[in-house]
PDB file of N, CA and C in Angstrom:
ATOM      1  N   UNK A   1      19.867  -5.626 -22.181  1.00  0.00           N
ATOM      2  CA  UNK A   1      19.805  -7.043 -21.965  1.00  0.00           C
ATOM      3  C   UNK A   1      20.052  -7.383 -20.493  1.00  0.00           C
ATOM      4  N   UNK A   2      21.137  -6.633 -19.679  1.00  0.00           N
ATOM      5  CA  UNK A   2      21.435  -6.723 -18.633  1.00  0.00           C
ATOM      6  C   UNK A   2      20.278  -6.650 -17.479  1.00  0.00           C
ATOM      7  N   UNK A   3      19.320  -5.157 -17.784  1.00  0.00           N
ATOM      8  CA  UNK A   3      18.326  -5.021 -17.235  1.00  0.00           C
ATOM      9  C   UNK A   3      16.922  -5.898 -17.709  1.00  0.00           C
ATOM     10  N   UNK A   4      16.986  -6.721 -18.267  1.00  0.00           N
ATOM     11  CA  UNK A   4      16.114  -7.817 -18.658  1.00  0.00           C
ATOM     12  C   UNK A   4      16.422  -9.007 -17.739  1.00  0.00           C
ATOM     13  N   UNK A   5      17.595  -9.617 -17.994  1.00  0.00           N
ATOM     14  CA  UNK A   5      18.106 -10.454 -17.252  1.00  0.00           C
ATOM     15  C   UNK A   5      17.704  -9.743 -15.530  1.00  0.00           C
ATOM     16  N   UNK A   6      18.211  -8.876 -14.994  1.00  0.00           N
ATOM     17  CA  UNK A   6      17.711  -8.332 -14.238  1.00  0.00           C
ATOM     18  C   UNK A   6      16.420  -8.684 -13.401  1.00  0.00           C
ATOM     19  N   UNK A   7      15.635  -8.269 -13.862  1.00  0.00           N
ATOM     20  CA  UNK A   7      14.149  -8.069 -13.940  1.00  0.00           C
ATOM     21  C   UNK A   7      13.793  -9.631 -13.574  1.00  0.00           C
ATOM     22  N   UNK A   8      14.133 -10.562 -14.592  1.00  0.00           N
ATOM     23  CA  UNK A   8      13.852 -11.878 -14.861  1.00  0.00           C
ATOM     24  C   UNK A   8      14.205 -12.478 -13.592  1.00  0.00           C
ATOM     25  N   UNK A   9      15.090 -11.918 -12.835  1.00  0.00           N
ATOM     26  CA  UNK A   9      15.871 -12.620 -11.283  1.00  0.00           C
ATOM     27  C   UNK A   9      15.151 -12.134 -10.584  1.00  0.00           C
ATOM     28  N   UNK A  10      14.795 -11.144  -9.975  1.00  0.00           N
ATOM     29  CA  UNK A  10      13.837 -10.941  -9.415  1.00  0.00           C
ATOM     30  C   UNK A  10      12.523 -11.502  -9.490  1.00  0.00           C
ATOM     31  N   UNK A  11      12.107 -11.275 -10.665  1.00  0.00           N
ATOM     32  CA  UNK A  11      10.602 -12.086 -10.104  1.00  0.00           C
ATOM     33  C   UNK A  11      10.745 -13.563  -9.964  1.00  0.00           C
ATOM     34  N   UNK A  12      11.406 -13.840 -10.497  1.00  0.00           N
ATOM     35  CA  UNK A  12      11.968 -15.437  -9.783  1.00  0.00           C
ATOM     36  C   UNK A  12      12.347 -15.760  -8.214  1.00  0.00           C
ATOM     37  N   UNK A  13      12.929 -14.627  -8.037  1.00  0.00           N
ATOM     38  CA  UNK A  13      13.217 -14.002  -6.589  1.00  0.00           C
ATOM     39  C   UNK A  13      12.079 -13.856  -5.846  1.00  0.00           C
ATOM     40  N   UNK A  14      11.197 -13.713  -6.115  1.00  0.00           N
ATOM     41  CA  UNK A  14       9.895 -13.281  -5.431  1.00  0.00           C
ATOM     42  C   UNK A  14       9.285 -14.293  -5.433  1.00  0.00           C
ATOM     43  N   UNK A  15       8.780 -14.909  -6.738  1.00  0.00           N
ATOM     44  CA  UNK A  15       8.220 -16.126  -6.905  1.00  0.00           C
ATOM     45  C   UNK A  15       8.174 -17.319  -5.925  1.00  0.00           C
ATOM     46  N   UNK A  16      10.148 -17.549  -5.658  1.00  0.00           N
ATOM     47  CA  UNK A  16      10.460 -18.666  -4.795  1.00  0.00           C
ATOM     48  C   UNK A  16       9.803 -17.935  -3.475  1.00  0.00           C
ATOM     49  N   UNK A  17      10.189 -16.737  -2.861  1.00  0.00           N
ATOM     50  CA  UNK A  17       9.488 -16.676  -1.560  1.00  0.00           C
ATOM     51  C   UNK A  17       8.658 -16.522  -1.514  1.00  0.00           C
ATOM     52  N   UNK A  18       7.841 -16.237  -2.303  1.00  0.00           N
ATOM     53  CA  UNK A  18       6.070 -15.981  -2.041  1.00  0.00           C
ATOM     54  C   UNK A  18       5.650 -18.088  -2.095  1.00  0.00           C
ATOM     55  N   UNK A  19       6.359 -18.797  -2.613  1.00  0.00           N
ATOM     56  CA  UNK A  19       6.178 -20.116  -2.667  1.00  0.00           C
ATOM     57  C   UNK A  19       6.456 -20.539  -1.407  1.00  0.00           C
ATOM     58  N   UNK A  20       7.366 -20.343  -1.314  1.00  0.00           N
ATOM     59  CA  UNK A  20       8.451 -20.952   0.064  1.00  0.00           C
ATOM     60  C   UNK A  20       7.340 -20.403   1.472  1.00  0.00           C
ATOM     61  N   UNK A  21       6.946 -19.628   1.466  1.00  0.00           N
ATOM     62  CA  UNK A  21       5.981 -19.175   2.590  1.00  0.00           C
ATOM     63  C   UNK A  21       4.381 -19.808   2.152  1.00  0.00           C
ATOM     64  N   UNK A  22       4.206 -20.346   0.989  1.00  0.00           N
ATOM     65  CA  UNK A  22       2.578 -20.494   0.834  1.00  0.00           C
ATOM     66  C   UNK A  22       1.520 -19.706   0.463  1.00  0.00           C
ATOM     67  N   UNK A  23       2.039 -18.478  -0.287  1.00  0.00           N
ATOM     68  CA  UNK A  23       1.185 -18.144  -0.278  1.00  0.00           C
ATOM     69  C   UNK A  23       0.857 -16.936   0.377  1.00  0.00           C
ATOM     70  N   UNK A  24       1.338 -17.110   1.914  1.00  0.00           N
ATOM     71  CA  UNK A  24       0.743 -15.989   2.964  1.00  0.00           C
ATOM     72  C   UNK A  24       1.737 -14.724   2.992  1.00  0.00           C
ATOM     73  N   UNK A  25       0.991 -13.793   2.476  1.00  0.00           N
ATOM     74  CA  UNK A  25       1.995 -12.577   2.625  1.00  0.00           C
ATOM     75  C   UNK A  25       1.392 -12.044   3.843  1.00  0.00           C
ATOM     76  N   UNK A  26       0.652 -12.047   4.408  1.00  0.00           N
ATOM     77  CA  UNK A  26       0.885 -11.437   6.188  1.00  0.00           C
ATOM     78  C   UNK A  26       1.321 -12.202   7.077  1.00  0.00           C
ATOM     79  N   UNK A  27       2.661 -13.259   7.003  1.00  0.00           N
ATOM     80  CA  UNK A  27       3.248 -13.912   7.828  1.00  0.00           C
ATOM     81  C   UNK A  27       3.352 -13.251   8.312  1.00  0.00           C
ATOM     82  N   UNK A  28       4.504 -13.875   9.618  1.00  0.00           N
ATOM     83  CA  UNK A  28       4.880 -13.376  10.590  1.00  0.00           C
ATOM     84  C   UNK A  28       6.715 -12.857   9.931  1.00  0.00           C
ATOM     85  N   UNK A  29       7.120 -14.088   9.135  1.00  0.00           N
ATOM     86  CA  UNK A  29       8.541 -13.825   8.087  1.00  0.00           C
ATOM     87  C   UNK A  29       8.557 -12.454   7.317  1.00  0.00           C
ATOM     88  N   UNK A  30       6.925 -12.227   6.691  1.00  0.00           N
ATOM     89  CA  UNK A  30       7.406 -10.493   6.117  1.00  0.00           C
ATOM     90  C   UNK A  30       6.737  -9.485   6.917  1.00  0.00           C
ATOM     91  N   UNK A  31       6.199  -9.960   7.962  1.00  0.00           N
ATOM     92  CA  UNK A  31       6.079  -8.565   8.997  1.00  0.00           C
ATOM     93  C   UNK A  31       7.527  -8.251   9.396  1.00  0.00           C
ATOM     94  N   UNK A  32       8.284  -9.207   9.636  1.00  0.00           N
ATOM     95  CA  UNK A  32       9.703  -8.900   9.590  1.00  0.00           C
ATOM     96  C   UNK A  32      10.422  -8.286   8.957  1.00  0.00           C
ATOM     97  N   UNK A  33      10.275  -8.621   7.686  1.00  0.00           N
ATOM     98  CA  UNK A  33      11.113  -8.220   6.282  1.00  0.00           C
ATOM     99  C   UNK A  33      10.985  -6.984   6.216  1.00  0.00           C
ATOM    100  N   UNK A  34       9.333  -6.022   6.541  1.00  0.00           N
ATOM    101  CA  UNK A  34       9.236  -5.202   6.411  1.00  0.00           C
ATOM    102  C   UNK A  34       9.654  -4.125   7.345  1.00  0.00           C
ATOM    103  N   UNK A  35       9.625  -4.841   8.661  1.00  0.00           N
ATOM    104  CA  UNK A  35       9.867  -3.768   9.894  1.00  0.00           C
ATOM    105  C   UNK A  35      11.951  -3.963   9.400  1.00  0.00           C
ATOM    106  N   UNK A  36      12.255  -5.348   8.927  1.00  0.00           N
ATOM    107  CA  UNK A  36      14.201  -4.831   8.990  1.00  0.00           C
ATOM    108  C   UNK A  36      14.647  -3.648   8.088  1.00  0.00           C
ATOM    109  N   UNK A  37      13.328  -4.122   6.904  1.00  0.00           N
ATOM    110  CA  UNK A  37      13.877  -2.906   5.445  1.00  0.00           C
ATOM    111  C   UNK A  37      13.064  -1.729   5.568  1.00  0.00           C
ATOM    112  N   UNK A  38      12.586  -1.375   6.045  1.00  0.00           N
ATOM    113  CA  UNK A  38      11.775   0.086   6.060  1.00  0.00           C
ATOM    114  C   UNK A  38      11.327   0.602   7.823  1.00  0.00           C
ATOM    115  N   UNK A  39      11.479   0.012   8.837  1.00  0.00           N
ATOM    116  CA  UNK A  39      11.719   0.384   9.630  1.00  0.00           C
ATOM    117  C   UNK A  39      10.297   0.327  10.817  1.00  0.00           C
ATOM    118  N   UNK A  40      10.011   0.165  12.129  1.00  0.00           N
ATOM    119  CA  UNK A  40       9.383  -0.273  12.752  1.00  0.00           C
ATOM    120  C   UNK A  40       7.721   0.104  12.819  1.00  0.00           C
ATOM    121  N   UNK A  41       7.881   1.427  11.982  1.00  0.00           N
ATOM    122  CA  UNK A  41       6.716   2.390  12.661  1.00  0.00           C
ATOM    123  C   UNK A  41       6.016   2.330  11.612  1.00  0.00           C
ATOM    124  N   UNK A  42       6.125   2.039   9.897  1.00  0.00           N
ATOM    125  CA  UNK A  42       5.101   1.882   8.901  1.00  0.00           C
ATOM    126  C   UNK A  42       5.623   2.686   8.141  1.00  0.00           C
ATOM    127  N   UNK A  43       6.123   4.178   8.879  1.00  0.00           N
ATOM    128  CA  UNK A  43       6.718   5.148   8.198  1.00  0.00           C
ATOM    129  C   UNK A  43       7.863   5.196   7.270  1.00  0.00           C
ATOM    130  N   UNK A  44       7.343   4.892   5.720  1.00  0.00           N
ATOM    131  CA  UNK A  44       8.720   4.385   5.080  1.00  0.00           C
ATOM    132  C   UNK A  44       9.125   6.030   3.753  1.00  0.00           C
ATOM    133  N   UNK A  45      10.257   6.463   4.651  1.00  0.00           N
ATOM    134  CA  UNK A  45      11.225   7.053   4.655  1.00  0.00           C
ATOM    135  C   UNK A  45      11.395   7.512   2.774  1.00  0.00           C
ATOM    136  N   UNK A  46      11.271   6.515   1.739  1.00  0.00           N
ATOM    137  CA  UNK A  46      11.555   6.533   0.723  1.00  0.00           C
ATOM    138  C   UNK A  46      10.342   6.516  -0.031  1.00  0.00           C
ATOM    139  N   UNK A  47      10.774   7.057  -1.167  1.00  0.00           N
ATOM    140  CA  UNK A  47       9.615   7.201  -2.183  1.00  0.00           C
ATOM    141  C   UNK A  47       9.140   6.218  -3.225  1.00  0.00           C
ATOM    142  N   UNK A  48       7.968   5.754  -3.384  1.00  0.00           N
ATOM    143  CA  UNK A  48       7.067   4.276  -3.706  1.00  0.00           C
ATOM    144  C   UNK A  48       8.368   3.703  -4.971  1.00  0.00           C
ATOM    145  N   UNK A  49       8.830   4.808  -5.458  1.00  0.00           N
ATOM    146  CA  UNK A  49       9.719   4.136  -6.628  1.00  0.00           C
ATOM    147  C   UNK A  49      10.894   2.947  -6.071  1.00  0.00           C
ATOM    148  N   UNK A  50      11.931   4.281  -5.082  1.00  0.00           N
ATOM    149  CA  UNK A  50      12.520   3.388  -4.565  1.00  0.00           C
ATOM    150  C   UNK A  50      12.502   2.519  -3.315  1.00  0.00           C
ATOM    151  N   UNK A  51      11.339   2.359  -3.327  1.00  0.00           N
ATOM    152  CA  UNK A  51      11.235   1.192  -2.341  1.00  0.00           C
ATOM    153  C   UNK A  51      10.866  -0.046  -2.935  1.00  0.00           C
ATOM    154  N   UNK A  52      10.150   0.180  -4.519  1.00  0.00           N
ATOM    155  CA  UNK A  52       9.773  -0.613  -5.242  1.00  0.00           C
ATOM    156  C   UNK A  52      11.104  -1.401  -5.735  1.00  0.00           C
ATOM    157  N   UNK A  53      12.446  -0.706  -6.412  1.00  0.00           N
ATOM    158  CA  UNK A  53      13.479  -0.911  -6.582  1.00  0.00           C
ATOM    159  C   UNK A  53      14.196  -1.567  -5.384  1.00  0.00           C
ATOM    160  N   UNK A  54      13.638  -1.245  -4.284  1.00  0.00           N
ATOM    161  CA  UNK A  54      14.810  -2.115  -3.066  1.00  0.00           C
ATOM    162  C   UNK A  54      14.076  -2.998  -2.748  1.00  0.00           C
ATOM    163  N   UNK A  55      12.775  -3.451  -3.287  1.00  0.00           N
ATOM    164  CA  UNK A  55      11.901  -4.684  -2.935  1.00  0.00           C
ATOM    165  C   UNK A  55      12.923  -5.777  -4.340  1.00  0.00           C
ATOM    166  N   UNK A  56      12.814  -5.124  -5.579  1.00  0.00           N
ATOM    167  CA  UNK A  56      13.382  -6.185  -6.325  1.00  0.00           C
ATOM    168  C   UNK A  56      14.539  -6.288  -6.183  1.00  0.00           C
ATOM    169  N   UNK A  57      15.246  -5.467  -5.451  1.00  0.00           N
ATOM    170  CA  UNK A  57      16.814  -5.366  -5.667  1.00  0.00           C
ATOM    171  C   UNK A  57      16.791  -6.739  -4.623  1.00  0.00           C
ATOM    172  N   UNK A  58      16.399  -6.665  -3.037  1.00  0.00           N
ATOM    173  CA  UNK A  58      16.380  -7.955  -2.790  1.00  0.00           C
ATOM    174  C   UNK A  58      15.781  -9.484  -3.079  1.00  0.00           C
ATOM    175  N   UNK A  59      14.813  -9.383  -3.947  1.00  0.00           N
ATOM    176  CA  UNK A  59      14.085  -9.989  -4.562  1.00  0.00           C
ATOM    177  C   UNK A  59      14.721 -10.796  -5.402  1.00  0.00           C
ATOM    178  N   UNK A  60      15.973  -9.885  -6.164  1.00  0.00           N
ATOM    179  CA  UNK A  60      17.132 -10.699  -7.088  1.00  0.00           C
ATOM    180  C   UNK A  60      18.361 -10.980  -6.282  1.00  0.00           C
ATOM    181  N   UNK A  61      18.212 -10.628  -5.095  1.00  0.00           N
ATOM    182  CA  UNK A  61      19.620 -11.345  -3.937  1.00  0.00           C
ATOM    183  C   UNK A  61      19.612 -12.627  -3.408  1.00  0.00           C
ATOM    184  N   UNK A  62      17.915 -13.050  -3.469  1.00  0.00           N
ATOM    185  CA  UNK A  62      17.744 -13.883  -2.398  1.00  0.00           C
ATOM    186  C   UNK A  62      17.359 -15.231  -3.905  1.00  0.00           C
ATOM    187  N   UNK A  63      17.325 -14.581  -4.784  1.00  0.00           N
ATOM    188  CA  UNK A  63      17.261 -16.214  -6.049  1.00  0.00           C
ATOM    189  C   UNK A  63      18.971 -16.155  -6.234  1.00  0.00           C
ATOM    190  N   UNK A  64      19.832 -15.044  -6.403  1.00  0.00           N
ATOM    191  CA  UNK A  64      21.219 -15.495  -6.698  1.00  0.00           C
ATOM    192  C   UNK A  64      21.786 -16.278  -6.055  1.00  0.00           C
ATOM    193  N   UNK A  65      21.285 -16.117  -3.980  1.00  0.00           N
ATOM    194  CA  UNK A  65      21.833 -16.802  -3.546  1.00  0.00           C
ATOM    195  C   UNK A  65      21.425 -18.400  -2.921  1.00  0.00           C
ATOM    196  N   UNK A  66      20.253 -18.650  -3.683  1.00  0.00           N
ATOM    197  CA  UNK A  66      19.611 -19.915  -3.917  1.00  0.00           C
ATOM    198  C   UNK A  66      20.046 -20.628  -5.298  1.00  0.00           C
ATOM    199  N   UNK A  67      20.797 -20.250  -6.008  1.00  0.00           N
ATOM    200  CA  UNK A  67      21.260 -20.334  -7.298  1.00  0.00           C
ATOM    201  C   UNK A  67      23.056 -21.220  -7.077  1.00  0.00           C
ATOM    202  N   UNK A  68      23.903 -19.808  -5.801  1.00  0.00           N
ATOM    203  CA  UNK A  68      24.671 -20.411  -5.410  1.00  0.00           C
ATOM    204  C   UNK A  68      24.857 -21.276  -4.660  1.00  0.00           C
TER     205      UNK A  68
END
């Protein structure tokens, strides 16, 4: 249940910022996002799983703390 609830925050999490930007996922806000969380050169370090997991893990940080 926990990992349901889970899940459910995140894409809510995502939802609001993919809203909050319009739409545009090649801003200039997640060329950022991507060079702070995976690093400058493209070269990302981790494997598609967990990067997939640290996309929702912040994904459900950033609705909790729109919540608080």
């Amino acid at each position: 249940m926990d990992r349901l609830l889970r899940a459910f925050q995140a894409g809510f999490g995502l939802m609001a910022l993919v809203i909050g930007q319009r739409g545009r996922m090649r801003s200039t806000y997640w060329a950022w996002r991507r060079e702070t969380a995976f690093g400058p050169d493209g070269r990302w370090p981790m494997s598609r799983q967990s990067r997939r997991r640290a996309v929702l893990s912040y994904a459900r940080w950033s609705w909790l703390m729109k919540r608080s």
